[in-house]
C-alpha atoms as a PDB file:
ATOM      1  CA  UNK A   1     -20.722  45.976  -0.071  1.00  0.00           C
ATOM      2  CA  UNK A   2     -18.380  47.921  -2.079  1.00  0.00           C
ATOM      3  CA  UNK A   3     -19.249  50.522  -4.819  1.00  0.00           C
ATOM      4  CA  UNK A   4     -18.056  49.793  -7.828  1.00  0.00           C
ATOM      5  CA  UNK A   5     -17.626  52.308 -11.137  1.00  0.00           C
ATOM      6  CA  UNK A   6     -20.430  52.195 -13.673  1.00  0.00           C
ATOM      7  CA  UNK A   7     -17.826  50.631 -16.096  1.00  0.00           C
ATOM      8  CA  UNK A   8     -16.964  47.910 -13.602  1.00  0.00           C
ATOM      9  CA  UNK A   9     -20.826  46.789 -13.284  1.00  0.00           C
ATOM     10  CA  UNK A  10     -21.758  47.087 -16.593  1.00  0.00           C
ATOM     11  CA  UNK A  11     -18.977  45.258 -17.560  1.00  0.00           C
ATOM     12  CA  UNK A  12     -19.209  42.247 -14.953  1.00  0.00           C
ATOM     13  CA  UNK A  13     -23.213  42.248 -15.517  1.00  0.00           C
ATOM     14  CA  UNK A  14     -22.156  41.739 -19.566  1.00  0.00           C
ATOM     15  CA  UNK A  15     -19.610  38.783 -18.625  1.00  0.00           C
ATOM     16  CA  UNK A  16     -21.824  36.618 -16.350  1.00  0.00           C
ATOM     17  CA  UNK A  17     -25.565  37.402 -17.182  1.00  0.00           C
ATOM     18  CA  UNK A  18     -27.516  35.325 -17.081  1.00  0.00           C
ATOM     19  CA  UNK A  19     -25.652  32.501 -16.176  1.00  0.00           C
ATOM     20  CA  UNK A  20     -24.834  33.956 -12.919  1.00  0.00           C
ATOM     21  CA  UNK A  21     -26.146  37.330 -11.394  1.00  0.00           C
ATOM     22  CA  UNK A  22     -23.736  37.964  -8.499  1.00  0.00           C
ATOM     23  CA  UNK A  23     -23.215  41.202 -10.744  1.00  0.00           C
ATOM     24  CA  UNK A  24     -26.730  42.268 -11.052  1.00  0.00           C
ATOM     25  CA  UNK A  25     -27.679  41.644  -7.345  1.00  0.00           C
ATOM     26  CA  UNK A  26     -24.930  43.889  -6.532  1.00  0.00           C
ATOM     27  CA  UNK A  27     -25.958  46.474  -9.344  1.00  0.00           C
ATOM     28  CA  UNK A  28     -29.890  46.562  -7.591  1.00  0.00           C
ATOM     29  CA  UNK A  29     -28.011  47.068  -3.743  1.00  0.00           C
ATOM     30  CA  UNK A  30     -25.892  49.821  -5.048  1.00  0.00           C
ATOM     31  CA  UNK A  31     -29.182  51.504  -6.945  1.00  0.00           C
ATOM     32  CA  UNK A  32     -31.992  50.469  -5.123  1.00  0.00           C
ATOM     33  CA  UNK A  33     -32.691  53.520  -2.686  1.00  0.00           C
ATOM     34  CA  UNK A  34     -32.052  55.473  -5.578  1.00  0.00           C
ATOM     35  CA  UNK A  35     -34.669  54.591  -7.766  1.00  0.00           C
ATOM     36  CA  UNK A  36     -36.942  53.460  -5.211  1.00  0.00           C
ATOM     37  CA  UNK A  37     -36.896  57.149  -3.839  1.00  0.00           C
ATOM     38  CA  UNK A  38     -37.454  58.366  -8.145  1.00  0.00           C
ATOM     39  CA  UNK A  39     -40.569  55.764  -8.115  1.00  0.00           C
ATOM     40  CA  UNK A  40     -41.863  56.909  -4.761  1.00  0.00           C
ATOM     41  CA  UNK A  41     -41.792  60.728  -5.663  1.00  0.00           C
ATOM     42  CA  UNK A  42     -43.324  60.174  -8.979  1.00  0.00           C
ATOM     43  CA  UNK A  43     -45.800  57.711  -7.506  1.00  0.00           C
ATOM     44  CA  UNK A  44     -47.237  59.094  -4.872  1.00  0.00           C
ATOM     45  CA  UNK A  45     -47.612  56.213  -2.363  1.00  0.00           C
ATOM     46  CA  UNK A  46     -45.229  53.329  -1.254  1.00  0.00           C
ATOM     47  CA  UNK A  47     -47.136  50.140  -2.776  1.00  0.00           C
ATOM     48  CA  UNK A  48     -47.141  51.570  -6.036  1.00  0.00           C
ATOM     49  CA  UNK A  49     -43.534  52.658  -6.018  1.00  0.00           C
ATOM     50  CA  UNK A  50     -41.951  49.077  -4.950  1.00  0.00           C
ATOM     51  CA  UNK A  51     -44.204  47.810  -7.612  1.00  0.00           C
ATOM     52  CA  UNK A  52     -42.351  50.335 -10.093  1.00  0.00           C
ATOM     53  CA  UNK A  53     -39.246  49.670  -8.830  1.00  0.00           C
ATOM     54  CA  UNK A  54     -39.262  46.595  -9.215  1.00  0.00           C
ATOM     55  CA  UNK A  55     -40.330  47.000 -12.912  1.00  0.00           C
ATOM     56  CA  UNK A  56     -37.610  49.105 -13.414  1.00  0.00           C
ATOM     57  CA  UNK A  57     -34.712  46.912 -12.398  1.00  0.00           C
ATOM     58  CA  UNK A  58     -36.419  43.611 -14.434  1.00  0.00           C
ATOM     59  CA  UNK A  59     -35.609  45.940 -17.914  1.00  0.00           C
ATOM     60  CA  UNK A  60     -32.221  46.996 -16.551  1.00  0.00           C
ATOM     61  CA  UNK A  61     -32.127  42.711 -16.021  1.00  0.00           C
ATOM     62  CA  UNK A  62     -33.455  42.555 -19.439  1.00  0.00           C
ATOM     63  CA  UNK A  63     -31.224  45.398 -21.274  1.00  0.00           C
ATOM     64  CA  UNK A  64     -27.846  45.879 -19.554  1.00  0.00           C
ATOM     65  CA  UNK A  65     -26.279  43.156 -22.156  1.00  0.00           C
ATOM     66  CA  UNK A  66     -27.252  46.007 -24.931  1.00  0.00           C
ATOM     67  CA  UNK A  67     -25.798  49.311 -22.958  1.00  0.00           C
ATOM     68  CA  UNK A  68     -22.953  50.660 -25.559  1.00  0.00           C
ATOM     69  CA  UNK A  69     -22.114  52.919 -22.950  1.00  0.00           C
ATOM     70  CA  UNK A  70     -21.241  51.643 -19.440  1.00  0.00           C
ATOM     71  CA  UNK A  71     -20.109  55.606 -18.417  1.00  0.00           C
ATOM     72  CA  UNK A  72     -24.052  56.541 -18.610  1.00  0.00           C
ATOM     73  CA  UNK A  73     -25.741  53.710 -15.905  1.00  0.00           C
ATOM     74  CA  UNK A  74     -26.857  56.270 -14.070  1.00  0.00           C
ATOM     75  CA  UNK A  75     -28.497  58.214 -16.062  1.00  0.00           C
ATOM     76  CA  UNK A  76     -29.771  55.488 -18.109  1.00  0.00           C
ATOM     77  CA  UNK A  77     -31.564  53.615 -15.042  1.00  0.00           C
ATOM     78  CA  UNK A  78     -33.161  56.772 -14.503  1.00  0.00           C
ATOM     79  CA  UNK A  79     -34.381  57.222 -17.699  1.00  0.00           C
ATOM     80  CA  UNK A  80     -35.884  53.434 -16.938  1.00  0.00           C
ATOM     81  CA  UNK A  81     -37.665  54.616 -13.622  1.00  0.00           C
ATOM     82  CA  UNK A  82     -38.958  57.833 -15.130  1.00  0.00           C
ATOM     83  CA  UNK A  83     -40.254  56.375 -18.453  1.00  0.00           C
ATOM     84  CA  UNK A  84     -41.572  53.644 -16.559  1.00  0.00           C
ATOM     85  CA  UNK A  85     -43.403  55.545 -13.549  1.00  0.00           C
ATOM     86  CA  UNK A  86     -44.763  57.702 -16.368  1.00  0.00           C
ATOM     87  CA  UNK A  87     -46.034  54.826 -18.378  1.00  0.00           C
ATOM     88  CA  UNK A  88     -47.794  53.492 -14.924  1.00  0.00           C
ATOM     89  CA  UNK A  89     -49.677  56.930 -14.468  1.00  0.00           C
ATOM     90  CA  UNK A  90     -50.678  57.088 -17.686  1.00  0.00           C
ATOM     91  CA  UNK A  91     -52.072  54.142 -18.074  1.00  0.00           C
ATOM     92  CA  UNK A  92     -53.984  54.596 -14.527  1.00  0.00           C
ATOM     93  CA  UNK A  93     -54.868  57.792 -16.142  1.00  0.00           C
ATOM     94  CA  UNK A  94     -54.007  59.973 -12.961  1.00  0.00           C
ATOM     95  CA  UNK A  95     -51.358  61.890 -11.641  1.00  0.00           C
ATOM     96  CA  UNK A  96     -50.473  61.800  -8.029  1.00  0.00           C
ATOM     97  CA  UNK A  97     -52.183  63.751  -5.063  1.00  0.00           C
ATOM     98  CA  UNK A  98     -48.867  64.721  -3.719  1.00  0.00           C
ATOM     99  CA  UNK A  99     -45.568  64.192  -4.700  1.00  0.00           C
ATOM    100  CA  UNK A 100     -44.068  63.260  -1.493  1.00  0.00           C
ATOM    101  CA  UNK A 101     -40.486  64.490  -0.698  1.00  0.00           C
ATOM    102  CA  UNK A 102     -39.509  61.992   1.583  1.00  0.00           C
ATOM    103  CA  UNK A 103     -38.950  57.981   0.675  1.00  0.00           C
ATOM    104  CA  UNK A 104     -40.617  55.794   3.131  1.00  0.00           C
ATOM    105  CA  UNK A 105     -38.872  52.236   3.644  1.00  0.00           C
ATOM    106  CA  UNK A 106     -41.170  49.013   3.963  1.00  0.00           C
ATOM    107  CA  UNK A 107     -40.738  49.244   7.682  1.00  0.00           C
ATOM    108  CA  UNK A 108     -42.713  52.891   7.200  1.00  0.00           C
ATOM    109  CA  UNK A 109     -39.791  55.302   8.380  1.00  0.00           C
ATOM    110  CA  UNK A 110     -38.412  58.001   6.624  1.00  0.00           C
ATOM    111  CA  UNK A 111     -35.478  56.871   4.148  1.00  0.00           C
ATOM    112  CA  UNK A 112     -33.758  60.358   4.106  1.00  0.00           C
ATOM    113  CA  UNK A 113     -34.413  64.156   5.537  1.00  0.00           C
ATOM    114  CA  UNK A 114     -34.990  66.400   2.790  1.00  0.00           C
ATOM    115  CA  UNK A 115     -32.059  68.861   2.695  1.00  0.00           C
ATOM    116  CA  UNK A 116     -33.934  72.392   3.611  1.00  0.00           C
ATOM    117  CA  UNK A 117     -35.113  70.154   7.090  1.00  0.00           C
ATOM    118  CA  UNK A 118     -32.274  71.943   9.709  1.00  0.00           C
ATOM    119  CA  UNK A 119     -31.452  69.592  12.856  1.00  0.00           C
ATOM    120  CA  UNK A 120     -32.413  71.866  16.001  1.00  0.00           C
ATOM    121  CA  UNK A 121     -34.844  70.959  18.277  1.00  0.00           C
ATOM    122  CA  UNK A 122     -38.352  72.260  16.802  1.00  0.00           C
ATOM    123  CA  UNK A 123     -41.136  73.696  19.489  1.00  0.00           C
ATOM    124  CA  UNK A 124     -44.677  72.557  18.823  1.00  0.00           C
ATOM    125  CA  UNK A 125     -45.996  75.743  16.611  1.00  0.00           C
ATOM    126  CA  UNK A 126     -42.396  75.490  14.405  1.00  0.00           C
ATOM    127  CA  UNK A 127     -43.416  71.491  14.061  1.00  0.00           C
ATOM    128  CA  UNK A 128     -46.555  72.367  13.021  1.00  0.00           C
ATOM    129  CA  UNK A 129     -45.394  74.746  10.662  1.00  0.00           C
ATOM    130  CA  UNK A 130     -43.153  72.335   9.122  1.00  0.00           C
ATOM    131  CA  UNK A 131     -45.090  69.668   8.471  1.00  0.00           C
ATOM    132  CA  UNK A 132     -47.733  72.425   6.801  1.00  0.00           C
ATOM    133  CA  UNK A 133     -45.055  73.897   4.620  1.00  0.00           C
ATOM    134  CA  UNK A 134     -43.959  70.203   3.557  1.00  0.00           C
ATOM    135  CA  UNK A 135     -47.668  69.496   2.521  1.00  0.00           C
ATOM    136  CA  UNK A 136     -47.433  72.693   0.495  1.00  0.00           C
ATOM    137  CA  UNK A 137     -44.727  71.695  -1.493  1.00  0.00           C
ATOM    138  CA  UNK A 138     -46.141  68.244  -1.986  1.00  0.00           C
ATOM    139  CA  UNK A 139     -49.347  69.454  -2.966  1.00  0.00           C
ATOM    140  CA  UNK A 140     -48.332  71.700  -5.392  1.00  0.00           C
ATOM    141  CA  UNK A 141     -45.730  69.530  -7.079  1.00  0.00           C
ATOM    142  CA  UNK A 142     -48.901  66.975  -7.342  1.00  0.00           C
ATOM    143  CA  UNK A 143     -50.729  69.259  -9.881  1.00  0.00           C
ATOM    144  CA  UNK A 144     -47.948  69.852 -11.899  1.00  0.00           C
ATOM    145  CA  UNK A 145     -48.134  67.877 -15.529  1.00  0.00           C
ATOM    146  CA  UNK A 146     -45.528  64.832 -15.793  1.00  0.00           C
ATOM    147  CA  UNK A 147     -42.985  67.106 -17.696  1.00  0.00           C
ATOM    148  CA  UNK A 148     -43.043  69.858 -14.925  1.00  0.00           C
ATOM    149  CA  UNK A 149     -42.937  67.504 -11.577  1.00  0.00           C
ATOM    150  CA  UNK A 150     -39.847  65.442 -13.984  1.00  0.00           C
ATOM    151  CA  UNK A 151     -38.013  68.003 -14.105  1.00  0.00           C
ATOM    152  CA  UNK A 152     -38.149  69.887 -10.630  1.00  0.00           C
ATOM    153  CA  UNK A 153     -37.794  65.968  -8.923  1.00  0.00           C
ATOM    154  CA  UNK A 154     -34.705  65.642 -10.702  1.00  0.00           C
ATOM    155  CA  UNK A 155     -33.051  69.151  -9.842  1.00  0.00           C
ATOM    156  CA  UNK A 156     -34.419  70.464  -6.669  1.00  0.00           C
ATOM    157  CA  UNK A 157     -35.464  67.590  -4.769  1.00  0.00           C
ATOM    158  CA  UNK A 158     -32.275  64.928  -6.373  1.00  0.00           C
ATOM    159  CA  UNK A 159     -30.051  67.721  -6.787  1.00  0.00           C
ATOM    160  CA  UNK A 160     -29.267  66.785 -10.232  1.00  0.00           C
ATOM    161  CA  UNK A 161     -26.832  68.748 -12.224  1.00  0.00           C
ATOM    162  CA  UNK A 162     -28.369  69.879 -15.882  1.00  0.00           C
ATOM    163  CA  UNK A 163     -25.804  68.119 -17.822  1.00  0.00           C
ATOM    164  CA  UNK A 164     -27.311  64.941 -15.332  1.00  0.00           C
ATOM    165  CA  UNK A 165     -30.780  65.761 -16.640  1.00  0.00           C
ATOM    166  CA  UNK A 166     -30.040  65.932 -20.004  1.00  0.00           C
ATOM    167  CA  UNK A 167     -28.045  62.755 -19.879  1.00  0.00           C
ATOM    168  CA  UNK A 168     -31.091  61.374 -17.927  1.00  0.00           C
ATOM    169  CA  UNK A 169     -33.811  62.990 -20.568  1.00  0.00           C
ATOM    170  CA  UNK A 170     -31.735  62.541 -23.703  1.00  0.00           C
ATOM    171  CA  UNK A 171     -32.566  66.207 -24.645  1.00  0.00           C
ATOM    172  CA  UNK A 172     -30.313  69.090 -25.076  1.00  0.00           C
ATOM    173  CA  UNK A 173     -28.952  71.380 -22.303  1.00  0.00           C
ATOM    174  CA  UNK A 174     -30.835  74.550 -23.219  1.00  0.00           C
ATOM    175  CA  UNK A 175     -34.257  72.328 -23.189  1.00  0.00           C
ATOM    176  CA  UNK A 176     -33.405  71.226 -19.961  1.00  0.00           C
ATOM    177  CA  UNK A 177     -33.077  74.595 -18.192  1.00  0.00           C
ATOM    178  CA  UNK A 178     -35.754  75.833 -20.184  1.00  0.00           C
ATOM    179  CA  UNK A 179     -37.822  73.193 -18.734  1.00  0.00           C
ATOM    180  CA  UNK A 180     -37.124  73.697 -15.334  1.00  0.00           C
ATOM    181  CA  UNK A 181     -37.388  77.363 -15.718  1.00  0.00           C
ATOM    182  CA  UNK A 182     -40.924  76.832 -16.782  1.00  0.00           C
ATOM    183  CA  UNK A 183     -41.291  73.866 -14.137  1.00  0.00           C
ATOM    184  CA  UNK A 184     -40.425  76.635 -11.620  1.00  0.00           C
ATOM    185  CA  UNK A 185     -42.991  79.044 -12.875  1.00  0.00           C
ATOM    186  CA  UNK A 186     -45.821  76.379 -13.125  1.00  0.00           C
ATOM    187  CA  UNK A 187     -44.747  75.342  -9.379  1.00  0.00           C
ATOM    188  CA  UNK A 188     -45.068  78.903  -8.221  1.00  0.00           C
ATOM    189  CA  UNK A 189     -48.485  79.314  -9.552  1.00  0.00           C
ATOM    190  CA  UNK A 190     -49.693  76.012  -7.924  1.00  0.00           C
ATOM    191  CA  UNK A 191     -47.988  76.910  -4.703  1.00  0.00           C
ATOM    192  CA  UNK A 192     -49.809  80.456  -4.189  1.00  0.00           C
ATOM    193  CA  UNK A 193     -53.217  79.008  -5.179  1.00  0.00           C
ATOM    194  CA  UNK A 194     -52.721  75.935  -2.828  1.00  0.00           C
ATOM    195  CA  UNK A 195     -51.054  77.941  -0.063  1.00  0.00           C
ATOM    196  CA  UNK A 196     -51.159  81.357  -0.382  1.00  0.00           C
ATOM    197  CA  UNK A 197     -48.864  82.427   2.189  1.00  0.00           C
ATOM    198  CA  UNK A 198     -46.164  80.274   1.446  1.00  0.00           C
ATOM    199  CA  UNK A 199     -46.157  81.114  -2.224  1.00  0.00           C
ATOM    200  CA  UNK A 200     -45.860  84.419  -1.429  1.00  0.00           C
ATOM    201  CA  UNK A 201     -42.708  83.506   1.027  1.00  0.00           C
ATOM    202  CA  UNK A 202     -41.488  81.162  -1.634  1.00  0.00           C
ATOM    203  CA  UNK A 203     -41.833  84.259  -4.276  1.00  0.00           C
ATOM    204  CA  UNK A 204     -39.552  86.334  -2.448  1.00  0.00           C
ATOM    205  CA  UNK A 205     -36.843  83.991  -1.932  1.00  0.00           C
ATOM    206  CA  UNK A 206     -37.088  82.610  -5.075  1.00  0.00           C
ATOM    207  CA  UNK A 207     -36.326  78.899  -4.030  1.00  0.00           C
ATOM    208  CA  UNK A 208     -39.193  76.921  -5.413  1.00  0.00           C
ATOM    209  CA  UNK A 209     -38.605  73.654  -3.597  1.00  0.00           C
ATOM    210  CA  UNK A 210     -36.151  74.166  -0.843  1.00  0.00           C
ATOM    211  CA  UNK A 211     -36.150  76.272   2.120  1.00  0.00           C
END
């Protein structure tokens, strides 16, 4: 399926909704893995993030006709899945376990390999240490408040730009690396009380969520 600009499918979805939605089912194919891997990192388990995903592209259904500006989709639908996840924990009065760094698809694979993961063939012990260094970082992004694990999804696991994030937040660039910086602090402290070792590594290198 081709890609089209945000312009182009904000403008076709503004034409034809809701008379026909040729438009909008190509709008959910082009963001789907997207927001699906947003809802699954905020969620904390698969279920709960296809339910939230879901949620989040019935108010883009429901909204798009009202979006002055067709430049900011992006940033706008991910607004949606953030306010929306948010709202979900909230109301479930929890925050997740873990914040898991890798999307699993409905037929339980991975969706994507995180981009510290190298591609050389691992012995046993390095395996092991792997997959103990990726719990780390999932547990200690799990106790982080909403604001904190927000902000430190969107740069270091999305790779967001800070102008992105403040599109995406609707707050001001200095409040956005402000946030982050504090984020990173927060994530640090959770990371050397969870895992001592690796904080300590983590400390040093002074990459919070990439290796």
């Amino acid at each position: 399926m081709e890609k089209l600009t945000s312009e182009e499918l904000v403008g076709w979805c503004q034409r034809t909704l809701p008379e026909d939605t040729r438009a909008f089912e190509h709008l959910v194919a082009q963001y789907k893995s997207r927001i699906y891997a947003t809802t699954y990192r905020l969620m904390g388990n698969q279920q709960e993030a296809e339910d939230q995903a879901q949620e989040v592209f019935l108010k883009v259904y429901r909204n798009i006709r009202n979006l002055q500006e067709p430049a900011t989709l992006p940033a706008w639908i991910t607004r949606i899945a953030i306010n929306t996840c948010m709202d979900a924990l909230s109301r479930q009065q929890r925050r997740p376990q873990t914040t898991p760094l890798i999307p699993i698809g409905p037929d339980g694979e991975s969706e994507e390999e995180p981009r510290y993961i190298d591609t050389r063939i691992l012995t046993p012990e390095e395996a092991a240490l792997r997959s103990e260094l990726r719990h780390c970082l999932q547990k200690a992004l799990g106790k982080l408040d909403q604001t904190a694990r927000v902000a430190l999804v969107l740069r270091d696991i999305d790779d967001h730009s800070y102008q992105e994030i403040a599109e995406t937040l609707a707050i001001g660039l200095s409040a956005v690396k402000m946030r982050i910086h504090r984020a990173r602090l927060a994530f640090q402290q959770a990371l050397e009380h969870i895992c001592p070792d690796v904080g300590k590594s983590f400390k040093r290198t002074e990459q919070p969520v990439q290796s």
